[in-house]
PDB file of N, CA and C in Angstrom:
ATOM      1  N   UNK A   1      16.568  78.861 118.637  1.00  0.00           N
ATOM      2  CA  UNK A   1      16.828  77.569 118.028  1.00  0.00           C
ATOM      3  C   UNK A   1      18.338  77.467 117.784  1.00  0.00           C
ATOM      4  N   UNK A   2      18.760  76.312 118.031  1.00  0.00           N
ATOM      5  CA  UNK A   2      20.563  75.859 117.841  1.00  0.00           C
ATOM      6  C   UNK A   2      20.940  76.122 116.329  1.00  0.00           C
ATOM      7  N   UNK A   3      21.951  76.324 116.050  1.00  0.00           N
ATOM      8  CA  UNK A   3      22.044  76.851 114.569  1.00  0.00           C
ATOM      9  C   UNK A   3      21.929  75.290 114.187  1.00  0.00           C
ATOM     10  N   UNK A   4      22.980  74.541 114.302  1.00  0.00           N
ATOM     11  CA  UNK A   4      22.582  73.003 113.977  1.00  0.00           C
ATOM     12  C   UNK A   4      21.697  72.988 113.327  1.00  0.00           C
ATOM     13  N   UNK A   5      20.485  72.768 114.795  1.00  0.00           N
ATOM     14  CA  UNK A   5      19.162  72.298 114.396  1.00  0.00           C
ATOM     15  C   UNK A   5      18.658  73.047 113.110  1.00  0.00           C
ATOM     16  N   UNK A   6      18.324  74.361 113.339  1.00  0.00           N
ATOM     17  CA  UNK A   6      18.364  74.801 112.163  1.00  0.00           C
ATOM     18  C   UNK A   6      18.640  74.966 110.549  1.00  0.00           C
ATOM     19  N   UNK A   7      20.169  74.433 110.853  1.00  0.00           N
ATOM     20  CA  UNK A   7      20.237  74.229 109.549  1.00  0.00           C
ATOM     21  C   UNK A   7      19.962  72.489 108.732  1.00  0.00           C
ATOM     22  N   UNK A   8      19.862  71.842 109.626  1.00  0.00           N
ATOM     23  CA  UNK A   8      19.043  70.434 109.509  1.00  0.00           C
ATOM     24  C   UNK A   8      17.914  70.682 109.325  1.00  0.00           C
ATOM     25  N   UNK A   9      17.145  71.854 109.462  1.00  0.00           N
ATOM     26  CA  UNK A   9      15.635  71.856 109.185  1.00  0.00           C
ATOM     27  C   UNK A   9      15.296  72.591 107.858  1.00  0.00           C
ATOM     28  N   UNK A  10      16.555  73.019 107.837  1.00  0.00           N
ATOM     29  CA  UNK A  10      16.379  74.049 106.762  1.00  0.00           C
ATOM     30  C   UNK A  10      17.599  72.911 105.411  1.00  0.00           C
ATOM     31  N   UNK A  11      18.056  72.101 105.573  1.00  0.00           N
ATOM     32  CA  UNK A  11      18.285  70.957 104.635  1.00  0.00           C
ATOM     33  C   UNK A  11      16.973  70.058 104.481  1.00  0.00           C
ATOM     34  N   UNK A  12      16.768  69.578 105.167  1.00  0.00           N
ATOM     35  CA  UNK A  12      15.589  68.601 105.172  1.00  0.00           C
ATOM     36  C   UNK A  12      14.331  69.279 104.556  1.00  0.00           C
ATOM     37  N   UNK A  13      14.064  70.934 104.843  1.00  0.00           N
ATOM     38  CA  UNK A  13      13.062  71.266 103.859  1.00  0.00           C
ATOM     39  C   UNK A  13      13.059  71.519 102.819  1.00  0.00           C
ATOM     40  N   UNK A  14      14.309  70.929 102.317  1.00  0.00           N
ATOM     41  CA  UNK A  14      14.918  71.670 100.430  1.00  0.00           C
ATOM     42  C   UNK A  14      14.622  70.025  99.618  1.00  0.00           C
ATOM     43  N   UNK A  15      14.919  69.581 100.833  1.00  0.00           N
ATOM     44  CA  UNK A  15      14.771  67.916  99.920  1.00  0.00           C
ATOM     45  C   UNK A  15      13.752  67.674  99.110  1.00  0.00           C
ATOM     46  N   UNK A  16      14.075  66.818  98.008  1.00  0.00           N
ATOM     47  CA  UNK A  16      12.525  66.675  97.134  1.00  0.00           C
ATOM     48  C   UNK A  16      11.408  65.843  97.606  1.00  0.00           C
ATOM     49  N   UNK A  17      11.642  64.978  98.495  1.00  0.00           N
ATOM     50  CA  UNK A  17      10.868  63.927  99.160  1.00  0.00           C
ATOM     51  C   UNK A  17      10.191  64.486 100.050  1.00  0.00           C
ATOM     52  N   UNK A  18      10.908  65.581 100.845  1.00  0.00           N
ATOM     53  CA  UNK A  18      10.192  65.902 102.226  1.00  0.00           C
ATOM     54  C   UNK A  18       8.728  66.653 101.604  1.00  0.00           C
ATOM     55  N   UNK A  19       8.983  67.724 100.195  1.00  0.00           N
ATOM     56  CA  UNK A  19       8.294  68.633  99.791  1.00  0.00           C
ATOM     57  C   UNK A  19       7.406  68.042  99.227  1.00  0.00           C
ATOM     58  N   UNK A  20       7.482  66.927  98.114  1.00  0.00           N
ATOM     59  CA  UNK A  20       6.460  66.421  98.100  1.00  0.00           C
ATOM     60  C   UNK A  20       5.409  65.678  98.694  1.00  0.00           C
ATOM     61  N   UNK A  21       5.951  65.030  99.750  1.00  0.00           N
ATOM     62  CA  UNK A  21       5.230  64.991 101.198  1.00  0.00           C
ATOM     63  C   UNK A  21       3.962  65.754 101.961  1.00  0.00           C
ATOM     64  N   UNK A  22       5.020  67.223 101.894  1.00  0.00           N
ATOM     65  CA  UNK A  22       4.392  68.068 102.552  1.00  0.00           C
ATOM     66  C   UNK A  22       2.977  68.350 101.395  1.00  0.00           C
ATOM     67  N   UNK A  23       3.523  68.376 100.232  1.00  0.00           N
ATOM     68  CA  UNK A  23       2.018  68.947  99.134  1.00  0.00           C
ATOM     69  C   UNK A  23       1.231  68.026  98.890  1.00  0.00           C
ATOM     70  N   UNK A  24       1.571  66.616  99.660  1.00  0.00           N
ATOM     71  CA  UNK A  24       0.228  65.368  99.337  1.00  0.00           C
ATOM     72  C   UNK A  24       0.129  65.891 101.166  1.00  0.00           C
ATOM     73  N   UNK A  25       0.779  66.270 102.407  1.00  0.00           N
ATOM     74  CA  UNK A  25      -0.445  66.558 103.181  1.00  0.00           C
ATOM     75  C   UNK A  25      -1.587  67.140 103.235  1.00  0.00           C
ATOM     76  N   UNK A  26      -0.816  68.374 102.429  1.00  0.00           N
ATOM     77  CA  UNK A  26      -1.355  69.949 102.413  1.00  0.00           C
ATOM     78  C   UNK A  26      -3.557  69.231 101.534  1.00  0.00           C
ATOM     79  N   UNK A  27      -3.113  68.604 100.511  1.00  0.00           N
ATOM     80  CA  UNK A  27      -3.589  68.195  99.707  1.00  0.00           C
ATOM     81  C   UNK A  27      -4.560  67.681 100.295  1.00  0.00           C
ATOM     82  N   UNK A  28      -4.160  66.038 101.005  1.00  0.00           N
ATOM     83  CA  UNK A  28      -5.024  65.544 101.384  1.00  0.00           C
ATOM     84  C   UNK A  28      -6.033  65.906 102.830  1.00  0.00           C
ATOM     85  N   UNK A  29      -5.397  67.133 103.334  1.00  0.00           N
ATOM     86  CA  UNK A  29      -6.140  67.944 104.675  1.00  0.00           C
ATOM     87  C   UNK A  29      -7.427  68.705 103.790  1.00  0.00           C
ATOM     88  N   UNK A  30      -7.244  69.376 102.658  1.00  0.00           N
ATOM     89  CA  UNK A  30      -8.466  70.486 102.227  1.00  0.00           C
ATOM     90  C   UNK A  30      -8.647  68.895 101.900  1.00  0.00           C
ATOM     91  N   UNK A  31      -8.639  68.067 100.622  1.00  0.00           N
ATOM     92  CA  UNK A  31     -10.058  67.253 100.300  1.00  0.00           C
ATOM     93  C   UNK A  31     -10.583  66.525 101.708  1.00  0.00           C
ATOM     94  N   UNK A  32      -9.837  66.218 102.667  1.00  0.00           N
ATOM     95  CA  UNK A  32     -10.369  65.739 104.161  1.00  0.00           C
ATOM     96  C   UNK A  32     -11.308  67.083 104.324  1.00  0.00           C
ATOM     97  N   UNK A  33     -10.998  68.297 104.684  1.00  0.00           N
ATOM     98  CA  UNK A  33     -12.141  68.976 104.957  1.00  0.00           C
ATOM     99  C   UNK A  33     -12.990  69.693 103.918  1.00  0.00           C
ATOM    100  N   UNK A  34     -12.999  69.206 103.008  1.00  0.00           N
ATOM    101  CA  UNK A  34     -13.922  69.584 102.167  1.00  0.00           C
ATOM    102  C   UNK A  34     -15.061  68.074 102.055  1.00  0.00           C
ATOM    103  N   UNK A  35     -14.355  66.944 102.332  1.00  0.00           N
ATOM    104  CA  UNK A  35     -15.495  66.096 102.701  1.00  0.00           C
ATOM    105  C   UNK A  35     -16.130  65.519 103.848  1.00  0.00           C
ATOM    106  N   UNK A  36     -15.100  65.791 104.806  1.00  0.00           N
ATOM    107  CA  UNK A  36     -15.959  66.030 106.162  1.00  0.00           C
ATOM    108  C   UNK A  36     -17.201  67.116 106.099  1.00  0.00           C
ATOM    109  N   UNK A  37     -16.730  68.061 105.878  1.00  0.00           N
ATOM    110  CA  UNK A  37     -17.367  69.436 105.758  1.00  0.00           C
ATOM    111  C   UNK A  37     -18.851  69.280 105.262  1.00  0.00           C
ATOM    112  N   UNK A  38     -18.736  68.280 104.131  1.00  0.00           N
ATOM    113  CA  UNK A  38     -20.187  68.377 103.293  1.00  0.00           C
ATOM    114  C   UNK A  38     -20.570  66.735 103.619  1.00  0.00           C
ATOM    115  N   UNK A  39     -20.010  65.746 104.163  1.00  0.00           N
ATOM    116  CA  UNK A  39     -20.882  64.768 104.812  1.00  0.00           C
ATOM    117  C   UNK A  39     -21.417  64.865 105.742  1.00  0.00           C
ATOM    118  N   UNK A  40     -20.467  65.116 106.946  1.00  0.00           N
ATOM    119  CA  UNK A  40     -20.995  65.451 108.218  1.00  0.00           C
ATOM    120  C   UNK A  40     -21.418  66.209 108.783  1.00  0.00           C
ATOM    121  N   UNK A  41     -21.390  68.258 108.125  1.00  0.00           N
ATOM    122  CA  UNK A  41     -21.278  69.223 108.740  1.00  0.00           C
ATOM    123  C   UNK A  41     -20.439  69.490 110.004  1.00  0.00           C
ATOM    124  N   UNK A  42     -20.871  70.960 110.314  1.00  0.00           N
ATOM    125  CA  UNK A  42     -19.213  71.294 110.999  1.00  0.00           C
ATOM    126  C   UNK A  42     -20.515  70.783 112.686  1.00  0.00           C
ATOM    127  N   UNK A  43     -20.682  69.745 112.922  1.00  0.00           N
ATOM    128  CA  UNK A  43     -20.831  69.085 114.208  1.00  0.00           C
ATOM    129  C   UNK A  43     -19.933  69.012 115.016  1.00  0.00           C
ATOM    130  N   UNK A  44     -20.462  68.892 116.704  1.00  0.00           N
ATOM    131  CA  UNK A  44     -19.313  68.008 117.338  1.00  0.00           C
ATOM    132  C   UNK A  44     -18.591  67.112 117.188  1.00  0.00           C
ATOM    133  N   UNK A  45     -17.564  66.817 117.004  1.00  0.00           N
ATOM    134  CA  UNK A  45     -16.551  65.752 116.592  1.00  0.00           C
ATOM    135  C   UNK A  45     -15.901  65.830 115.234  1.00  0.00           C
ATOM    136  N   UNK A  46     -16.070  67.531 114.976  1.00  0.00           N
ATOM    137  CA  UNK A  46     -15.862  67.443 113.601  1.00  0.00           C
ATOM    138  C   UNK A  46     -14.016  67.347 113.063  1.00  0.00           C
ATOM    139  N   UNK A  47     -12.810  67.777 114.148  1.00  0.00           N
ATOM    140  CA  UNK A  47     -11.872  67.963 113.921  1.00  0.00           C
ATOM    141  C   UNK A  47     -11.818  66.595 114.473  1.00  0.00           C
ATOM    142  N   UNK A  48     -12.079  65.705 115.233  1.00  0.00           N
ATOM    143  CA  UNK A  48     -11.592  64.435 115.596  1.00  0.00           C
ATOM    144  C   UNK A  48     -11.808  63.488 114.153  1.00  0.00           C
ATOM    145  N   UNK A  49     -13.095  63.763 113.280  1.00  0.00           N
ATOM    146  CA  UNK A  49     -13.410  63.231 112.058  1.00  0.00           C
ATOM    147  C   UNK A  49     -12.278  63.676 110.797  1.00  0.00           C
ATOM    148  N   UNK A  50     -11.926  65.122 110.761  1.00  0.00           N
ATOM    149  CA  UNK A  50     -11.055  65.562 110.105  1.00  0.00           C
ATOM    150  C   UNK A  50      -9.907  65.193 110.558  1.00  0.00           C
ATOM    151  N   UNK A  51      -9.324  64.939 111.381  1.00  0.00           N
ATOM    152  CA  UNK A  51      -7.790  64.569 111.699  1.00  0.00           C
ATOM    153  C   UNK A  51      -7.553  63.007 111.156  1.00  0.00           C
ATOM    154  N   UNK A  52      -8.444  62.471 111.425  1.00  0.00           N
ATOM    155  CA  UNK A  52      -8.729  60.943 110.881  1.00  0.00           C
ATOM    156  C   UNK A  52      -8.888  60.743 109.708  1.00  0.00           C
ATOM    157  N   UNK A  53      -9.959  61.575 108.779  1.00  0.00           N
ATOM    158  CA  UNK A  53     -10.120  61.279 107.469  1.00  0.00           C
ATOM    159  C   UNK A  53      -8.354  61.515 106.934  1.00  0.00           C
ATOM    160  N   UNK A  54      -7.788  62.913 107.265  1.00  0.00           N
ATOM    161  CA  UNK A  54      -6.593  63.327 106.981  1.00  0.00           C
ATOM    162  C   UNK A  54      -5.791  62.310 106.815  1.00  0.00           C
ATOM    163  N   UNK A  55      -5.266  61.799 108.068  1.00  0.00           N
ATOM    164  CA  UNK A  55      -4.834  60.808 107.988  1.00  0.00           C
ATOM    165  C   UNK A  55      -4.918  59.826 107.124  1.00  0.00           C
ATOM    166  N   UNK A  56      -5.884  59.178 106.851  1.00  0.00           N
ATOM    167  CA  UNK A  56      -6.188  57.940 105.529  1.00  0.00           C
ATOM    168  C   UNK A  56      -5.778  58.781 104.799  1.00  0.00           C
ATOM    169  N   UNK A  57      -6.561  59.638 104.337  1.00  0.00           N
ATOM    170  CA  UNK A  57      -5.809  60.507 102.714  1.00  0.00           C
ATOM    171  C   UNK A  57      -5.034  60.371 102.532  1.00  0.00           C
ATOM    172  N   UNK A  58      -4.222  60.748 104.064  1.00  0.00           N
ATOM    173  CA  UNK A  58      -2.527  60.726 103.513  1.00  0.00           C
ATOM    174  C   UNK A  58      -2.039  59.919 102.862  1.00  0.00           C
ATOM    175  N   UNK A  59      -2.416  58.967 103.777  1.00  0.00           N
ATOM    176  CA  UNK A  59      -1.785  57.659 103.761  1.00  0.00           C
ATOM    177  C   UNK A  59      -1.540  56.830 102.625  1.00  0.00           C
ATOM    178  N   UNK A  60      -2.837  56.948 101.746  1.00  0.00           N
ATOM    179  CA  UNK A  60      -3.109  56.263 100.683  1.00  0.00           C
ATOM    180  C   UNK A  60      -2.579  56.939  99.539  1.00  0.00           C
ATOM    181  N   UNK A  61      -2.469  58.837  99.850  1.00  0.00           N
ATOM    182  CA  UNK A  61      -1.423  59.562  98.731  1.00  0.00           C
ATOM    183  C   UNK A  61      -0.394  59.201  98.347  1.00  0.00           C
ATOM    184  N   UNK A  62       0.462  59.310 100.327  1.00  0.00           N
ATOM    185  CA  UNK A  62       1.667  58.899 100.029  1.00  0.00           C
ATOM    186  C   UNK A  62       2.108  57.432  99.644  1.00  0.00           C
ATOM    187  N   UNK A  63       1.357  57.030  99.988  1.00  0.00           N
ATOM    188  CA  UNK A  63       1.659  55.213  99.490  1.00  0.00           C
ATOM    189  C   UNK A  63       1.152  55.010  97.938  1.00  0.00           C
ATOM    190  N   UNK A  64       0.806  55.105  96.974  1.00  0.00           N
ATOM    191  CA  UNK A  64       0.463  55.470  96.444  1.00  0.00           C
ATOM    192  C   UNK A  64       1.698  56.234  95.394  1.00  0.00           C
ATOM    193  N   UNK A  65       1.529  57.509  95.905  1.00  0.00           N
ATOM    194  CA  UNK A  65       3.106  58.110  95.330  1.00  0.00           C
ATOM    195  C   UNK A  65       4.257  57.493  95.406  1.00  0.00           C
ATOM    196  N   UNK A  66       5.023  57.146  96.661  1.00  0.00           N
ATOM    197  CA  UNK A  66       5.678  57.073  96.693  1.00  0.00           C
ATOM    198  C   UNK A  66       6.248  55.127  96.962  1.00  0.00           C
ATOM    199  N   UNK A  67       5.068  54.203  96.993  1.00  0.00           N
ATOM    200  CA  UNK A  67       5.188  53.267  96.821  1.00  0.00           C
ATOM    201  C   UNK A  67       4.522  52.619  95.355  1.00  0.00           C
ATOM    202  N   UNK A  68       3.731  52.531  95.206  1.00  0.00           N
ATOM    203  CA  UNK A  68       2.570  51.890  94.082  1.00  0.00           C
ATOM    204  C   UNK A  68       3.646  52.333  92.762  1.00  0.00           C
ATOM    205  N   UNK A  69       3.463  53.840  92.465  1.00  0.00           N
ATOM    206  CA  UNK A  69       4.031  54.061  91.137  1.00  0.00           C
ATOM    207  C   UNK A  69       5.622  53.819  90.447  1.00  0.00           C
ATOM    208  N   UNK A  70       6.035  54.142  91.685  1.00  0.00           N
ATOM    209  CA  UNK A  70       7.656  53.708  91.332  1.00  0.00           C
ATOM    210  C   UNK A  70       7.557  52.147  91.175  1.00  0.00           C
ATOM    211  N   UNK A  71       6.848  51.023  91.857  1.00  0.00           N
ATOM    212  CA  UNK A  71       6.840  49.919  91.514  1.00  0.00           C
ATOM    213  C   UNK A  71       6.341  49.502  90.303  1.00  0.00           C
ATOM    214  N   UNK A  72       5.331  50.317  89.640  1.00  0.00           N
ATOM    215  CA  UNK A  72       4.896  50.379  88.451  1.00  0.00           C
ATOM    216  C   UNK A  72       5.764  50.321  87.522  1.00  0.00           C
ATOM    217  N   UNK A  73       6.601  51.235  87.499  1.00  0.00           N
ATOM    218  CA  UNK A  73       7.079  51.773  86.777  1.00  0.00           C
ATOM    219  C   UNK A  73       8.534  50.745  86.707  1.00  0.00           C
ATOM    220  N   UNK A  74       9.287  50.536  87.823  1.00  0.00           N
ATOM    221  CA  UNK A  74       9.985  49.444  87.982  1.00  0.00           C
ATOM    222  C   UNK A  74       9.668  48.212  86.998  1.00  0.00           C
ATOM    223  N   UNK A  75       8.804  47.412  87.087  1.00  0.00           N
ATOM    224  CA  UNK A  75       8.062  46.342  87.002  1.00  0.00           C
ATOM    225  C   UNK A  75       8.011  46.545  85.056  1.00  0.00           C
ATOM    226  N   UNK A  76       6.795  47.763  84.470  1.00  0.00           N
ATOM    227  CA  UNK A  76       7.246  47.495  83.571  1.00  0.00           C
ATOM    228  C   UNK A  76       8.502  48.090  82.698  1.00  0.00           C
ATOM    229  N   UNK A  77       9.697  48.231  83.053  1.00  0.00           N
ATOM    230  CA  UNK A  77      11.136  48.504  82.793  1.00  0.00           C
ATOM    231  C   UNK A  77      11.387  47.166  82.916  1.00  0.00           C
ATOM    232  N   UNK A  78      11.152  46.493  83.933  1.00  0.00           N
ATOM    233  CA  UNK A  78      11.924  44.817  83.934  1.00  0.00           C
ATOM    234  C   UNK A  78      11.030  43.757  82.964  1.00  0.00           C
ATOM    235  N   UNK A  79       9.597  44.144  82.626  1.00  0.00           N
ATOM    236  CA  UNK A  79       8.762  43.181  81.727  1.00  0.00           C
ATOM    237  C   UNK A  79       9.138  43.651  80.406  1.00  0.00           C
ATOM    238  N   UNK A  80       9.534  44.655  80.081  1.00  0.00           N
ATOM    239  CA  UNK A  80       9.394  44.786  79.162  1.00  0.00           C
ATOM    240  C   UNK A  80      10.232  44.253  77.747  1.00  0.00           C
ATOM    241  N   UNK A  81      10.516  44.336  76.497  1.00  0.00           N
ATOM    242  CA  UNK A  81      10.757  43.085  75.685  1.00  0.00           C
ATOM    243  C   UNK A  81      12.178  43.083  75.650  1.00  0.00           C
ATOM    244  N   UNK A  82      12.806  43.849  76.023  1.00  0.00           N
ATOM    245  CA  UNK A  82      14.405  43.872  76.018  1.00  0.00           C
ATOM    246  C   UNK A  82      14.949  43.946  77.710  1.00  0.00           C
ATOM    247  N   UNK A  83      13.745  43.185  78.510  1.00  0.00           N
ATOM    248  CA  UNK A  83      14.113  42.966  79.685  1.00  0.00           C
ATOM    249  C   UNK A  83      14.931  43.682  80.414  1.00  0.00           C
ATOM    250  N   UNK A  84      14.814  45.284  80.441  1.00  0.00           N
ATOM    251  CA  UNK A  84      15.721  46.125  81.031  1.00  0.00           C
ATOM    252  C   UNK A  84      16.756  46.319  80.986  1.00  0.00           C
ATOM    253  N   UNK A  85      17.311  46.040  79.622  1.00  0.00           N
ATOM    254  CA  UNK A  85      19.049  45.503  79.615  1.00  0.00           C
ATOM    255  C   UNK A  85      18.878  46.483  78.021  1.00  0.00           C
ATOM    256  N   UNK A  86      18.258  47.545  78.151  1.00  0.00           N
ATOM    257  CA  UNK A  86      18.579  48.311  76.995  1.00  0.00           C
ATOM    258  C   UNK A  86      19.344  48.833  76.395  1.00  0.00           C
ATOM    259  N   UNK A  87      20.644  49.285  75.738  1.00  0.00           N
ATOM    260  CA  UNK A  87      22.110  49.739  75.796  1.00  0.00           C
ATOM    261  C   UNK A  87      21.329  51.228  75.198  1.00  0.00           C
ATOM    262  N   UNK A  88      22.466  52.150  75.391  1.00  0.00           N
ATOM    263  CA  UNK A  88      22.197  53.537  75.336  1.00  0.00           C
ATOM    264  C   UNK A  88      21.909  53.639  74.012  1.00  0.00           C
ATOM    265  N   UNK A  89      21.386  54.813  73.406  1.00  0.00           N
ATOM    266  CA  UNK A  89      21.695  54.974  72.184  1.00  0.00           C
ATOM    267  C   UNK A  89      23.101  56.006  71.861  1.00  0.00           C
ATOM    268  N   UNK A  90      23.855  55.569  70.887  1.00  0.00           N
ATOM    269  CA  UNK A  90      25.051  56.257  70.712  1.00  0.00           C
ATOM    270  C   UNK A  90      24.365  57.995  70.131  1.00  0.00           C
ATOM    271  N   UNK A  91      25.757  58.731  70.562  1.00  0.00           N
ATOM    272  CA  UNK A  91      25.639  59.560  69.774  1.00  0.00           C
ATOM    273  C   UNK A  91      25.411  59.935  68.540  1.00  0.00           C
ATOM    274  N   UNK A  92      25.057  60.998  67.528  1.00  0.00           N
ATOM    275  CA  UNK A  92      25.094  61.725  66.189  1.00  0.00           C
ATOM    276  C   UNK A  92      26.371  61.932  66.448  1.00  0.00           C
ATOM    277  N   UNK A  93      27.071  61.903  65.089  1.00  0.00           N
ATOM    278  CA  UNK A  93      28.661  62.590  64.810  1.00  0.00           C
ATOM    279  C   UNK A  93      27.706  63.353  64.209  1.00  0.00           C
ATOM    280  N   UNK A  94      27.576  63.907  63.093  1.00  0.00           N
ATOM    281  CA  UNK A  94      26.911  65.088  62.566  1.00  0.00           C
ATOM    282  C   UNK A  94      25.662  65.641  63.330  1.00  0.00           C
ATOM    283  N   UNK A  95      25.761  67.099  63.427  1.00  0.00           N
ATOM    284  CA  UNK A  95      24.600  67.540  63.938  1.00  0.00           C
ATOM    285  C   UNK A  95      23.278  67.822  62.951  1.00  0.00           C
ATOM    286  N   UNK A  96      22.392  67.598  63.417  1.00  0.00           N
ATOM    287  CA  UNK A  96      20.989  67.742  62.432  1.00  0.00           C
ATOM    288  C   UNK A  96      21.013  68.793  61.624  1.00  0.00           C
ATOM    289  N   UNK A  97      20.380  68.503  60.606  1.00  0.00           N
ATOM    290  CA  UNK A  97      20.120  70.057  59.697  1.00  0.00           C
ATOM    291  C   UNK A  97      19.030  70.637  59.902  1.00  0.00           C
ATOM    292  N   UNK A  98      18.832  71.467  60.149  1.00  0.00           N
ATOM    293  CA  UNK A  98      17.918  72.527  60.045  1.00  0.00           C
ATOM    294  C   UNK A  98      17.205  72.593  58.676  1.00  0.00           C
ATOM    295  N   UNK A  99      15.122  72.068  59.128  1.00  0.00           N
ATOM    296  CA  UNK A  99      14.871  71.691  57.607  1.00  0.00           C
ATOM    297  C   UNK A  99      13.928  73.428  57.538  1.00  0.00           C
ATOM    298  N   UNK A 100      14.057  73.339  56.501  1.00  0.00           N
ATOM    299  CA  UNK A 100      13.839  74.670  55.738  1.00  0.00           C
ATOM    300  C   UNK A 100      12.692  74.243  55.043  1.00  0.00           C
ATOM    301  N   UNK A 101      11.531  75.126  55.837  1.00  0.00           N
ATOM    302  CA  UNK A 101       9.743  75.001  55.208  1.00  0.00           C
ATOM    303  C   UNK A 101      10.280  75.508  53.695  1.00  0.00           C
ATOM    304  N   UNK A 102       9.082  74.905  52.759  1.00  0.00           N
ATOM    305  CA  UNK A 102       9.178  74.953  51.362  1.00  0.00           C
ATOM    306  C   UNK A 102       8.732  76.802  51.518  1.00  0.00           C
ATOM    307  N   UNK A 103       9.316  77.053  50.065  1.00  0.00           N
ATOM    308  CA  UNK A 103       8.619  78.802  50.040  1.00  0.00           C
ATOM    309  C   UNK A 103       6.975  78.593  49.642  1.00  0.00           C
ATOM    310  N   UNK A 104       6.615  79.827  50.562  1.00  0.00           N
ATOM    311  CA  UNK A 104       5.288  80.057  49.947  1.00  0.00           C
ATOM    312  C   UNK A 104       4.761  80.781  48.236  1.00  0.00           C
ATOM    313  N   UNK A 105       4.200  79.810  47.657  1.00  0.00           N
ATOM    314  CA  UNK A 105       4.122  80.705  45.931  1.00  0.00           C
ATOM    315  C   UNK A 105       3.332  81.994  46.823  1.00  0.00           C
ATOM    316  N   UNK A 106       3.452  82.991  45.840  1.00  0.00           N
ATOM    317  CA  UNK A 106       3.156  84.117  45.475  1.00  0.00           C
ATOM    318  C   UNK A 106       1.212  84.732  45.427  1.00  0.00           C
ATOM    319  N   UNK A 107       1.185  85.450  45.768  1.00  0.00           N
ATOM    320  CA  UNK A 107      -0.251  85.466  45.632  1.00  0.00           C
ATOM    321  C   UNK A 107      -0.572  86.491  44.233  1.00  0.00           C
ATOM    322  N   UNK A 108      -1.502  85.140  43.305  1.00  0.00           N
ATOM    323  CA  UNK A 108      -1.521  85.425  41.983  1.00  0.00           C
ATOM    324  C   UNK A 108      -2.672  86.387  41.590  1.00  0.00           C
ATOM    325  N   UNK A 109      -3.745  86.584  42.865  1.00  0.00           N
ATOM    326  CA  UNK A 109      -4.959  87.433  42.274  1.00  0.00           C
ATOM    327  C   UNK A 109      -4.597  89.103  42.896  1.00  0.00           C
ATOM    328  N   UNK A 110      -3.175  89.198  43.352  1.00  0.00           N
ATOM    329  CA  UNK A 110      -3.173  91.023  44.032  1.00  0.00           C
ATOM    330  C   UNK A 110      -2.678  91.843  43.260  1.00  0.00           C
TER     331      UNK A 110
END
């Protein structure tokens, strides 16, 4: 393999997108054959049924992940009552105190 290529494959597999990708395939291949498996049994046509179910799984994972929720999440950030235009909260000048549990009384019957 070209070092190039290589190291393009070996960037592209560090990425966070590609990886989570890969763990909604990984994902949606066992529940594909775990329900092929127990609808249809392992019959003829059973990897043409599994490559297909796979597929939808995916599909609907990754869309789903990587479309549906971020729009969610988008959507209510912009509905919400300060219409996305929230200003930061400033810093503490003083740092917190450290609260100090009350003492325990004494044990009066030892």
């Amino acid at each position: 393999m070209p070092p190039a290529l290589a190291d393009l494959l070996r960037r592209l597999a560090d990425h966070p997108a590609v990886r989570r990708a890969a763990w909604l395939a990984f994902l949606s291949w066992v529940a594909a054959l775990t329900l092929t498996g127990y609808v249809f049994g392992f019959t003829d046509g059973f990897f043409g049924r599994l490559f297909s179910a796979t597929l939808v799984l995916w599909l609907l994972a990754a869309g789903t992940a990587f479309g549906i929720l971020p729009l969610i999440g988008w959507l209510t950030h912009r509905l919400s009552d300060d219409g996305g235009n929230r200003a930061p909260r400033g810093r503490r000048t003083q740092p917190r105190r450290a609260q100090v549990p009350p003492p325990v009384p004494a044990n009066k019957w030892r």
